[in-house]
PDB file of N, CA and C in Angstrom:
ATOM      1  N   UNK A   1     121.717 113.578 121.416  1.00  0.00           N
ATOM      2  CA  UNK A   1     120.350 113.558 120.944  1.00  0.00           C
ATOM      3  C   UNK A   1     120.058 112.286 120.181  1.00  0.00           C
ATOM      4  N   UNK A   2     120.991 111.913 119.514  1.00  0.00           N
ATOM      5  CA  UNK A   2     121.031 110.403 119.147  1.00  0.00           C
ATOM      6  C   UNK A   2     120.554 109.373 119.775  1.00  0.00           C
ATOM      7  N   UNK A   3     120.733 109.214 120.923  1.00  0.00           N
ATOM      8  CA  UNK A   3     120.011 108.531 121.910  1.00  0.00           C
ATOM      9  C   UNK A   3     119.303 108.721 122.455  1.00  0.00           C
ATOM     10  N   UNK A   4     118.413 109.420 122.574  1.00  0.00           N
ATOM     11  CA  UNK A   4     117.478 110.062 123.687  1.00  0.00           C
ATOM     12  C   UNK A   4     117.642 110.658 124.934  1.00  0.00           C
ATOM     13  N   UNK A   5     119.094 111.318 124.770  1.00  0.00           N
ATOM     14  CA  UNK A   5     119.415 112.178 125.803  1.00  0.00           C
ATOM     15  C   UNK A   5     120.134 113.373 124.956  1.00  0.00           C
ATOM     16  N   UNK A   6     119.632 114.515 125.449  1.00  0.00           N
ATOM     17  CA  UNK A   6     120.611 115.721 125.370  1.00  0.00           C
ATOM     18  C   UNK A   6     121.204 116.148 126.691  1.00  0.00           C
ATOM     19  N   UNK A   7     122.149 117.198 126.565  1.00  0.00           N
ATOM     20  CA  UNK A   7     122.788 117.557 127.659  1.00  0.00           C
ATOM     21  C   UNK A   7     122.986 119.120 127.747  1.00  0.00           C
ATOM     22  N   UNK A   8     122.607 119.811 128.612  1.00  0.00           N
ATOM     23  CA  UNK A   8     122.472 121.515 128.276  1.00  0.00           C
ATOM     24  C   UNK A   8     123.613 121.700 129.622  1.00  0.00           C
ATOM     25  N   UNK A   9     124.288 122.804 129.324  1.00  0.00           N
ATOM     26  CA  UNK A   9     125.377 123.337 130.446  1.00  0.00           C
ATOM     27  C   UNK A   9     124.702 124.694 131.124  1.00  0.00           C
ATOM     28  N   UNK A  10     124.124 125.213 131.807  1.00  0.00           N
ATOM     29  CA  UNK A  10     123.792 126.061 132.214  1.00  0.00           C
ATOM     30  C   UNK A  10     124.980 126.893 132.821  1.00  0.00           C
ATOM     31  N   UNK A  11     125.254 128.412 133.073  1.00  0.00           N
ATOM     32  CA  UNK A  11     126.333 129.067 132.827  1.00  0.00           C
ATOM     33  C   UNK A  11     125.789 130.671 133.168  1.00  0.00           C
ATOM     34  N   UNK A  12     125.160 130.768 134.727  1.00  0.00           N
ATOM     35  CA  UNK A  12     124.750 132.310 134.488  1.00  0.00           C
ATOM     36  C   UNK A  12     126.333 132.402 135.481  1.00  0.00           C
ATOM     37  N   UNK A  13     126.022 134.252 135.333  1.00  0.00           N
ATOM     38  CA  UNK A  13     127.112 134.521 136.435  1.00  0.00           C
ATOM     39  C   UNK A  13     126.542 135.491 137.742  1.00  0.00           C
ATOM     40  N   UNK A  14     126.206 136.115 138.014  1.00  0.00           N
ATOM     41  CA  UNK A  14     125.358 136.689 139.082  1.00  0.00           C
ATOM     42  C   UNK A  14     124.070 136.183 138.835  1.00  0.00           C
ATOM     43  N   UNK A  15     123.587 135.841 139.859  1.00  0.00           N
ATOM     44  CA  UNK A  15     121.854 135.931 140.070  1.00  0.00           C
ATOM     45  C   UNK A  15     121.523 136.097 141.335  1.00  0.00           C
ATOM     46  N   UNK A  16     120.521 136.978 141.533  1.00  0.00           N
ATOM     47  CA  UNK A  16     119.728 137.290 142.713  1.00  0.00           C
ATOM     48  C   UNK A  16     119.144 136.656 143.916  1.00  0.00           C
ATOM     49  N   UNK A  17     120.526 135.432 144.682  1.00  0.00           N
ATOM     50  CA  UNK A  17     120.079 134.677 145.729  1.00  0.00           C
ATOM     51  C   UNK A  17     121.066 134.712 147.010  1.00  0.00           C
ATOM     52  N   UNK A  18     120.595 134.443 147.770  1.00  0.00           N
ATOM     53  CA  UNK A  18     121.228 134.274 149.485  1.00  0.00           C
ATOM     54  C   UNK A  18     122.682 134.224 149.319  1.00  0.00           C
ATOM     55  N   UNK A  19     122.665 133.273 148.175  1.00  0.00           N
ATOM     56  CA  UNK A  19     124.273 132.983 148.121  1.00  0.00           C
ATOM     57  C   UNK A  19     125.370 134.203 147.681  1.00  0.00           C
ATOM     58  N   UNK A  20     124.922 135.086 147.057  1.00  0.00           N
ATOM     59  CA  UNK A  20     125.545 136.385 146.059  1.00  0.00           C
ATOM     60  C   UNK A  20     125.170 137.533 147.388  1.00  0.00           C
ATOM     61  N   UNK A  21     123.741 137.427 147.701  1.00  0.00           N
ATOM     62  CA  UNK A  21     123.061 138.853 148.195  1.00  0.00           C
ATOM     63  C   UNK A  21     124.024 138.671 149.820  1.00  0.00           C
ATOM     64  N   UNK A  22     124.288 137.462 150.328  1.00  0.00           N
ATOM     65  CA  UNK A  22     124.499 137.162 151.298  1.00  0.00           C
ATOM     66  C   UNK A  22     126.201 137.330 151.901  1.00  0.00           C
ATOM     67  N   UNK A  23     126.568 137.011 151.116  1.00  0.00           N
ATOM     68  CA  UNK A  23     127.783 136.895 150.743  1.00  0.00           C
ATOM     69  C   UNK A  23     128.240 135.337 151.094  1.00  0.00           C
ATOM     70  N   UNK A  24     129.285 134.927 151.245  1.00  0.00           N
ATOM     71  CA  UNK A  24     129.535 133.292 151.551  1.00  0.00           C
ATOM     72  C   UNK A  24     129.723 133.159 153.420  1.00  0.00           C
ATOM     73  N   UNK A  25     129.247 132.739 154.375  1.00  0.00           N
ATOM     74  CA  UNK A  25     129.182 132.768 155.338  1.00  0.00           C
ATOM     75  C   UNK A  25     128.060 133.695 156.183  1.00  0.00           C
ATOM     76  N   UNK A  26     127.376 134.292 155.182  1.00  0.00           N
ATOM     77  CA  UNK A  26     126.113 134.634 155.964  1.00  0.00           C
ATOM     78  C   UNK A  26     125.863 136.450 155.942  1.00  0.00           C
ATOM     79  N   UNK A  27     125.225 137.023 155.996  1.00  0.00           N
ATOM     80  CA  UNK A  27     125.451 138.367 156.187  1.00  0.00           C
ATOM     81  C   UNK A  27     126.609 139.017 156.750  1.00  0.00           C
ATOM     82  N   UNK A  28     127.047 140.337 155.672  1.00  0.00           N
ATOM     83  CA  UNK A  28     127.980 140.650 156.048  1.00  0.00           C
ATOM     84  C   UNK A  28     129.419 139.944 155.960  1.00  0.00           C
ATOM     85  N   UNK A  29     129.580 138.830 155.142  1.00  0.00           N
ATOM     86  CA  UNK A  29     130.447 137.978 154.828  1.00  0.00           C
ATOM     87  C   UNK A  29     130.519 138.158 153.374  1.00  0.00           C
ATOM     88  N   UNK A  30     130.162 139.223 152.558  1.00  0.00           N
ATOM     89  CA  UNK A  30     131.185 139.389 151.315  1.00  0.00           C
ATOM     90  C   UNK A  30     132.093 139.324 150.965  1.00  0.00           C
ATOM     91  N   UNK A  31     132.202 138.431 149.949  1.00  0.00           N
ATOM     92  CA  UNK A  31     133.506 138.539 149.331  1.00  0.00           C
ATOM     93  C   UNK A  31     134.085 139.177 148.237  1.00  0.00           C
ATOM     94  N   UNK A  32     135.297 139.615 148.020  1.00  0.00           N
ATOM     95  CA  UNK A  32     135.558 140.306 146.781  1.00  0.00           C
ATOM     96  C   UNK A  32     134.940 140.156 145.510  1.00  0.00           C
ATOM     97  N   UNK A  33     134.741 138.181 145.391  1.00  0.00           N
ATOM     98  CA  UNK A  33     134.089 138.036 143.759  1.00  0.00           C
ATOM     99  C   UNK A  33     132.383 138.330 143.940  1.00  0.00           C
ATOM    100  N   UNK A  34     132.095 138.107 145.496  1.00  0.00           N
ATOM    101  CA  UNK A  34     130.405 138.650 145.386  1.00  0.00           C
ATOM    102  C   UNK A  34     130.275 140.252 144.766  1.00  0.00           C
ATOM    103  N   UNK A  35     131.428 140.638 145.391  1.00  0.00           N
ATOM    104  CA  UNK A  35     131.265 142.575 145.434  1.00  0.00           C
ATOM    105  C   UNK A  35     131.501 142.603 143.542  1.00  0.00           C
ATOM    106  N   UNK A  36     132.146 141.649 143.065  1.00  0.00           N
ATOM    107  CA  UNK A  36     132.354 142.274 141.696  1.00  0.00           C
ATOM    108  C   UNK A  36     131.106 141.688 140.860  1.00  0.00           C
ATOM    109  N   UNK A  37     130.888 141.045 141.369  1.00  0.00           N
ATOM    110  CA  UNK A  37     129.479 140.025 140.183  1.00  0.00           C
ATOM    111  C   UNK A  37     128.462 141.151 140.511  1.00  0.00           C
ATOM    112  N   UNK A  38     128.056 141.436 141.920  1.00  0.00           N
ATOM    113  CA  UNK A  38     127.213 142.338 142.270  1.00  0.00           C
ATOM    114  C   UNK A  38     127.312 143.988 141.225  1.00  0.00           C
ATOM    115  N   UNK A  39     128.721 144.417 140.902  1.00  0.00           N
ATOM    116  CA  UNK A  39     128.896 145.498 140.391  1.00  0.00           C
ATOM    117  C   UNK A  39     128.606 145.129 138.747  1.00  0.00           C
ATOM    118  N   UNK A  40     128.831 143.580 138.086  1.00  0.00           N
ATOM    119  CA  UNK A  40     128.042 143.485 136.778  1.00  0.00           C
ATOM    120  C   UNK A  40     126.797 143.347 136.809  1.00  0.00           C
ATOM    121  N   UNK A  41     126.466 143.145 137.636  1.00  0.00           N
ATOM    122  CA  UNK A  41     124.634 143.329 137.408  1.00  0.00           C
ATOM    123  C   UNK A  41     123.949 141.150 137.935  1.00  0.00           C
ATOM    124  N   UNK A  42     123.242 141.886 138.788  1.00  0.00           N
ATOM    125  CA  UNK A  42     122.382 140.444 139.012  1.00  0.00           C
ATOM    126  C   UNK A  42     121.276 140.471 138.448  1.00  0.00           C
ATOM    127  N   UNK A  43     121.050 138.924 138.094  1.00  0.00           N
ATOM    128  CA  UNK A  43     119.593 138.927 137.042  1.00  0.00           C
ATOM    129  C   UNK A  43     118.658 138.199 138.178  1.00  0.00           C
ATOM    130  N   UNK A  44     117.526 138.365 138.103  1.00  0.00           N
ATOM    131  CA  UNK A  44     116.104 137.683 138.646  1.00  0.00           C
ATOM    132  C   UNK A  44     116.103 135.644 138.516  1.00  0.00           C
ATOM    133  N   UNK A  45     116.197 134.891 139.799  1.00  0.00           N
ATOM    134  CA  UNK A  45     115.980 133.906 139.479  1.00  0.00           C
ATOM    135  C   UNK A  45     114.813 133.372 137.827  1.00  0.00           C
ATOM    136  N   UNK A  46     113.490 133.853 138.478  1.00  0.00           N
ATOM    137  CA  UNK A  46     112.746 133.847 136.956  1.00  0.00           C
ATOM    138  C   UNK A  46     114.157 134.620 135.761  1.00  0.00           C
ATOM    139  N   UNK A  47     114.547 134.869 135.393  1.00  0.00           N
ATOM    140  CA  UNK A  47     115.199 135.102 134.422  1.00  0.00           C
ATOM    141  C   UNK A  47     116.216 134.133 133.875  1.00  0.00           C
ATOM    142  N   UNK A  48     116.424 133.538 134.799  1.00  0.00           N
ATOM    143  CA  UNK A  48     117.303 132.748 134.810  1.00  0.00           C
ATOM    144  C   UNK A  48     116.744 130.976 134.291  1.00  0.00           C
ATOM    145  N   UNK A  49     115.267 130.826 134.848  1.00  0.00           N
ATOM    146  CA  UNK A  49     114.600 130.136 134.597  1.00  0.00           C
ATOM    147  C   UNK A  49     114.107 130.240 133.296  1.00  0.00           C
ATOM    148  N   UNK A  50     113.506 131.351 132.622  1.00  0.00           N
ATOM    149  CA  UNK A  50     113.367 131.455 131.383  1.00  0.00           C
ATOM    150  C   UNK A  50     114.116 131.390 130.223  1.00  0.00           C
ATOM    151  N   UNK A  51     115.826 131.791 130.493  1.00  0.00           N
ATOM    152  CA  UNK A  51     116.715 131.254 129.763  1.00  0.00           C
ATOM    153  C   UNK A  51     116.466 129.654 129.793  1.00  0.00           C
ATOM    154  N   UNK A  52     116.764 129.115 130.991  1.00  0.00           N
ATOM    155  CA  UNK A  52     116.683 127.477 131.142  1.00  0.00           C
ATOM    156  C   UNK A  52     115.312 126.658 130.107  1.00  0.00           C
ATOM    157  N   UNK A  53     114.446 127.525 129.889  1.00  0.00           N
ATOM    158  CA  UNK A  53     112.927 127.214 129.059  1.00  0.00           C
ATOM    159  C   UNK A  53     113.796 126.770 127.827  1.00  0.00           C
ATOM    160  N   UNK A  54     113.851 128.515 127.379  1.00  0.00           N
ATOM    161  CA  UNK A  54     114.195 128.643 126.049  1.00  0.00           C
ATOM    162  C   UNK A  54     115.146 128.090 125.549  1.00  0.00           C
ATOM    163  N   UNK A  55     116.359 128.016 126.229  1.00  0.00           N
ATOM    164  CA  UNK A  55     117.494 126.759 125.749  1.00  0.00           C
ATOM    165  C   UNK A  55     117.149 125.765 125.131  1.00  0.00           C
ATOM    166  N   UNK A  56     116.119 125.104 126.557  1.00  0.00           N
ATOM    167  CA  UNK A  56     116.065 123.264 126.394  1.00  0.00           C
ATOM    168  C   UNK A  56     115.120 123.243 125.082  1.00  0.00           C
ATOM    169  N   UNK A  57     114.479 124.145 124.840  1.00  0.00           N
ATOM    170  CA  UNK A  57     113.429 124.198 123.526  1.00  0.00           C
ATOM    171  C   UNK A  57     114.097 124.520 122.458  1.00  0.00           C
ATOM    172  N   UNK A  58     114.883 125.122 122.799  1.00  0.00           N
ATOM    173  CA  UNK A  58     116.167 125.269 121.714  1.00  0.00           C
ATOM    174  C   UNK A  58     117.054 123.991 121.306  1.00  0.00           C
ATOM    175  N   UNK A  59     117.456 123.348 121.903  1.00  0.00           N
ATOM    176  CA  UNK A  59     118.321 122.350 122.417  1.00  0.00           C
ATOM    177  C   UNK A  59     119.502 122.870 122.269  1.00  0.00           C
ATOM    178  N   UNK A  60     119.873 124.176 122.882  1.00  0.00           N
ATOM    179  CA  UNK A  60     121.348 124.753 122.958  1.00  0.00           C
ATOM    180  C   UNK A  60     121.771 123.891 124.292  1.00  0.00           C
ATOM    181  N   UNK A  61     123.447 123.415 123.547  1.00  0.00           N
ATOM    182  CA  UNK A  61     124.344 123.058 124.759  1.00  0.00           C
ATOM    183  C   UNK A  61     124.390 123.890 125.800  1.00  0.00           C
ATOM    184  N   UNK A  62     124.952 125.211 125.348  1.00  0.00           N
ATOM    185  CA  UNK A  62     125.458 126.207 126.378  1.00  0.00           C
ATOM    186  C   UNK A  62     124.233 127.077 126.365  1.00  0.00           C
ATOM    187  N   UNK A  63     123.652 127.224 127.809  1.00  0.00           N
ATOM    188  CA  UNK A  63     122.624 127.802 127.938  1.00  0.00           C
ATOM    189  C   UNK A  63     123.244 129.040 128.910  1.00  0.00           C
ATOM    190  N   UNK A  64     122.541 130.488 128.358  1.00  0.00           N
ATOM    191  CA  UNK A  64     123.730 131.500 129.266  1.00  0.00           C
ATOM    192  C   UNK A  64     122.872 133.118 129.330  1.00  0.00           C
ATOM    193  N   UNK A  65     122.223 133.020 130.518  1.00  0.00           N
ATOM    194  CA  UNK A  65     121.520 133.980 130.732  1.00  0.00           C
ATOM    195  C   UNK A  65     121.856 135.422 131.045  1.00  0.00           C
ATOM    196  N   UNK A  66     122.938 135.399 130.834  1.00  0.00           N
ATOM    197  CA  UNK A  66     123.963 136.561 130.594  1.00  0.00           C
ATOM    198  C   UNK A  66     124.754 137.187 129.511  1.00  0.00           C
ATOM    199  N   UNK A  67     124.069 137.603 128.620  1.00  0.00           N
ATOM    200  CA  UNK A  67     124.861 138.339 127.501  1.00  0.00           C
ATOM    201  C   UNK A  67     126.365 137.951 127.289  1.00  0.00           C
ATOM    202  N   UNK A  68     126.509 138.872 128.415  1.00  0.00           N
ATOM    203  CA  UNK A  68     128.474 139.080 128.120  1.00  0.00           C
ATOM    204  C   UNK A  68     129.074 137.697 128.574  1.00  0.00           C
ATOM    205  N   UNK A  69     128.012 136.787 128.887  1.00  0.00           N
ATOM    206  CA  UNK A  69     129.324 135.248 129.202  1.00  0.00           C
ATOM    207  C   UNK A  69     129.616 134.304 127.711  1.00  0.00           C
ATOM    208  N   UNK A  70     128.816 135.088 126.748  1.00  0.00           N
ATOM    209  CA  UNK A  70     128.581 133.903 125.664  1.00  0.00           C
ATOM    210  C   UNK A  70     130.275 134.637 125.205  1.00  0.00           C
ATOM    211  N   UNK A  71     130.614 136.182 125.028  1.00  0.00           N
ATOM    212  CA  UNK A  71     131.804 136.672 125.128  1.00  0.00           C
ATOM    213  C   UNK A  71     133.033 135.735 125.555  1.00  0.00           C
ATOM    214  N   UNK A  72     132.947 135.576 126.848  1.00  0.00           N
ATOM    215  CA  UNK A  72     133.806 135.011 127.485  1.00  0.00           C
ATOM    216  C   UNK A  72     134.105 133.073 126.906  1.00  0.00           C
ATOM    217  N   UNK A  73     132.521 132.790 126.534  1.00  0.00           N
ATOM    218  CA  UNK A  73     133.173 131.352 125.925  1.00  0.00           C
ATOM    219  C   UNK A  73     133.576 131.669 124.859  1.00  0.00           C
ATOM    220  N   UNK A  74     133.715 132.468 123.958  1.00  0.00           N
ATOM    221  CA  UNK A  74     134.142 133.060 122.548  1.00  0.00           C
ATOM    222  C   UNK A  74     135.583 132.634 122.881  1.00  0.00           C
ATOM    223  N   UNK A  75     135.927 133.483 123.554  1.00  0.00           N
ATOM    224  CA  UNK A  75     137.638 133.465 123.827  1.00  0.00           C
ATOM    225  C   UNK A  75     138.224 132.149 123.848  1.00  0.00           C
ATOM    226  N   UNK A  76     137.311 131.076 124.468  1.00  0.00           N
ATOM    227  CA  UNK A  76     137.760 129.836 124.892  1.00  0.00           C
ATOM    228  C   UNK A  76     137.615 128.788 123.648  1.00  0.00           C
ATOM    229  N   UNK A  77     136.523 129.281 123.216  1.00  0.00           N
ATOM    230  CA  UNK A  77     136.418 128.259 121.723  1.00  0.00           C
ATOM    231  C   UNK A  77     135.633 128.785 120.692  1.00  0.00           C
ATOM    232  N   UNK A  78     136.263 128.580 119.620  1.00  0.00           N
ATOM    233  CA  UNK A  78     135.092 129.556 118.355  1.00  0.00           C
ATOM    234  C   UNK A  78     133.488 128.876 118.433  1.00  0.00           C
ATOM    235  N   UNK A  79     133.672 127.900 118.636  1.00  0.00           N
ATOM    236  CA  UNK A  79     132.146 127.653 118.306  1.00  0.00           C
ATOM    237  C   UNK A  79     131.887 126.191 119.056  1.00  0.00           C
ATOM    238  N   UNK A  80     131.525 126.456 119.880  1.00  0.00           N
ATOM    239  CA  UNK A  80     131.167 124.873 120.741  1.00  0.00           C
ATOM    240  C   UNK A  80     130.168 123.980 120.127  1.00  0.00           C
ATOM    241  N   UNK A  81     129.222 124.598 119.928  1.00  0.00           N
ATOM    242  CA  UNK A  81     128.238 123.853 118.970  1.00  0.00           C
ATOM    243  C   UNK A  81     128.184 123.164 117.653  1.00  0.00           C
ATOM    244  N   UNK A  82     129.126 123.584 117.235  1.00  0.00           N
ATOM    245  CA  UNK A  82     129.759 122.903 115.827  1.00  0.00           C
ATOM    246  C   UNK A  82     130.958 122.085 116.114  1.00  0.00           C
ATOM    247  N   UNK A  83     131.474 122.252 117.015  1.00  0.00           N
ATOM    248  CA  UNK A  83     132.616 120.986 117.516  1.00  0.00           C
ATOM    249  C   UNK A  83     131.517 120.172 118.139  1.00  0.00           C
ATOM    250  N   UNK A  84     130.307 120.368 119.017  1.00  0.00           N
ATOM    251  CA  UNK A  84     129.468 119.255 119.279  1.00  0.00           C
ATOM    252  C   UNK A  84     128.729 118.607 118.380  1.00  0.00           C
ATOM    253  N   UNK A  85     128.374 119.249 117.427  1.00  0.00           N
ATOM    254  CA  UNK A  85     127.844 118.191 116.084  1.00  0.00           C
ATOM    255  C   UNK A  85     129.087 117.600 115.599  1.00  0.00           C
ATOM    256  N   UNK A  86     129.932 118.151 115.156  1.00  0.00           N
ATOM    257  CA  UNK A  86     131.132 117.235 114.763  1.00  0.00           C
ATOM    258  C   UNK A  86     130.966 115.976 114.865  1.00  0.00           C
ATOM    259  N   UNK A  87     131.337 115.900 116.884  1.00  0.00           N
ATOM    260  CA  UNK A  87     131.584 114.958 117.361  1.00  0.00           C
ATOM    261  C   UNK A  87     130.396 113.922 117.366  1.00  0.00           C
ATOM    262  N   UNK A  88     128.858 114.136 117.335  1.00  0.00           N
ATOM    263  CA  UNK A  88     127.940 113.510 117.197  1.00  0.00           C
ATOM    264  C   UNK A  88     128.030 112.791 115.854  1.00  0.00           C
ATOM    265  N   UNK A  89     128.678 113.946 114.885  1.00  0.00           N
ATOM    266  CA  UNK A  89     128.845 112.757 113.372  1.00  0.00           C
ATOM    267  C   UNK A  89     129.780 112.031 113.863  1.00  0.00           C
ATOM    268  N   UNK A  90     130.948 112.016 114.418  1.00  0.00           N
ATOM    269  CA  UNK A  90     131.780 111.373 114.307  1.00  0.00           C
ATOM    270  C   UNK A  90     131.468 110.161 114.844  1.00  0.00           C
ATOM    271  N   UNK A  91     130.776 110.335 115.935  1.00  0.00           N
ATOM    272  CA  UNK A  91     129.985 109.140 117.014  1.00  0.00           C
ATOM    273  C   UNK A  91     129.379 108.039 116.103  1.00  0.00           C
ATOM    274  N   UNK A  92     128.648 108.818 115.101  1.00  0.00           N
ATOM    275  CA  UNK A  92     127.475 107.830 114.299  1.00  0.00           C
ATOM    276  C   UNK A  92     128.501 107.412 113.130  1.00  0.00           C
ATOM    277  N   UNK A  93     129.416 107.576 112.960  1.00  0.00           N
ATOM    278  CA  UNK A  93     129.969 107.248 112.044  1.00  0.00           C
ATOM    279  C   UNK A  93     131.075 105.952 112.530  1.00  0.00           C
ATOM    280  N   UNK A  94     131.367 106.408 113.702  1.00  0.00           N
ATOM    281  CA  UNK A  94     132.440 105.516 114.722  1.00  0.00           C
ATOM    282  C   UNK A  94     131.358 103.890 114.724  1.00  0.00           C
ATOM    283  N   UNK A  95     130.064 104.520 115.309  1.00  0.00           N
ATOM    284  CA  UNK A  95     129.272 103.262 115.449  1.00  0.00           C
ATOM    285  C   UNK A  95     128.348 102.280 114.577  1.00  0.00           C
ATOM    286  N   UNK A  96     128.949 103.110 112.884  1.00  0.00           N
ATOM    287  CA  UNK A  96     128.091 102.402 111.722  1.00  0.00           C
ATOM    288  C   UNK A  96     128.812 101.492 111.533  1.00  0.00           C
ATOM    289  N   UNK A  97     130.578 101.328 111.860  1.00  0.00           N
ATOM    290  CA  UNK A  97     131.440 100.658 111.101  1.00  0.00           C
ATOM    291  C   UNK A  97     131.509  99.185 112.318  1.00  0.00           C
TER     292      UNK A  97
END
């Protein structure tokens, strides 16, 4: 943001398109991870788009139109957003000297 760029990660896990409903190779070409995303629940492209709104107005890194995935980055790192400011101080601090 320092520069006039931010950067948002978008991060759904099912959503409601050809590619999921379809399976990979076309109708009738499901695959095991379609059949399981399908059994957590698919969200509405618009839904998915409205997360994408509210993020960028937010200026959240991790943008995640799925409840239970913000869970899953939990596991991976306590707090991404505060290691990304970190590193933005660290940036401006790297480039005062």
């Amino acid at each position: 943001a320092d520069e006039g760029l931010t950067v948002s990660c978008l991060c759904p896990q099912g959503v409601n398109t050809p590619l999921v409903t379809g399976g990979i190779g076309g109708p009738g070409g499901a695959t095991l991870a379609t059949d399981v995303v399908k059994l957590m629940g698919l969200i509405e492209p618009d839904d998915v788009a409205d997360a994408v709104v509210e993020g960028l107005a937010e200026d959240r890194f991790l943008i995640l139109p799925h409840p239970e995935v913000a869970d899953y980055v939990r596991t991976k790192a306590d707090n991404v957003d505060r290691w990304l400011d970190a590193m933005r101080k660290l940036q401006r601090r790297l480039l005062a000297t």
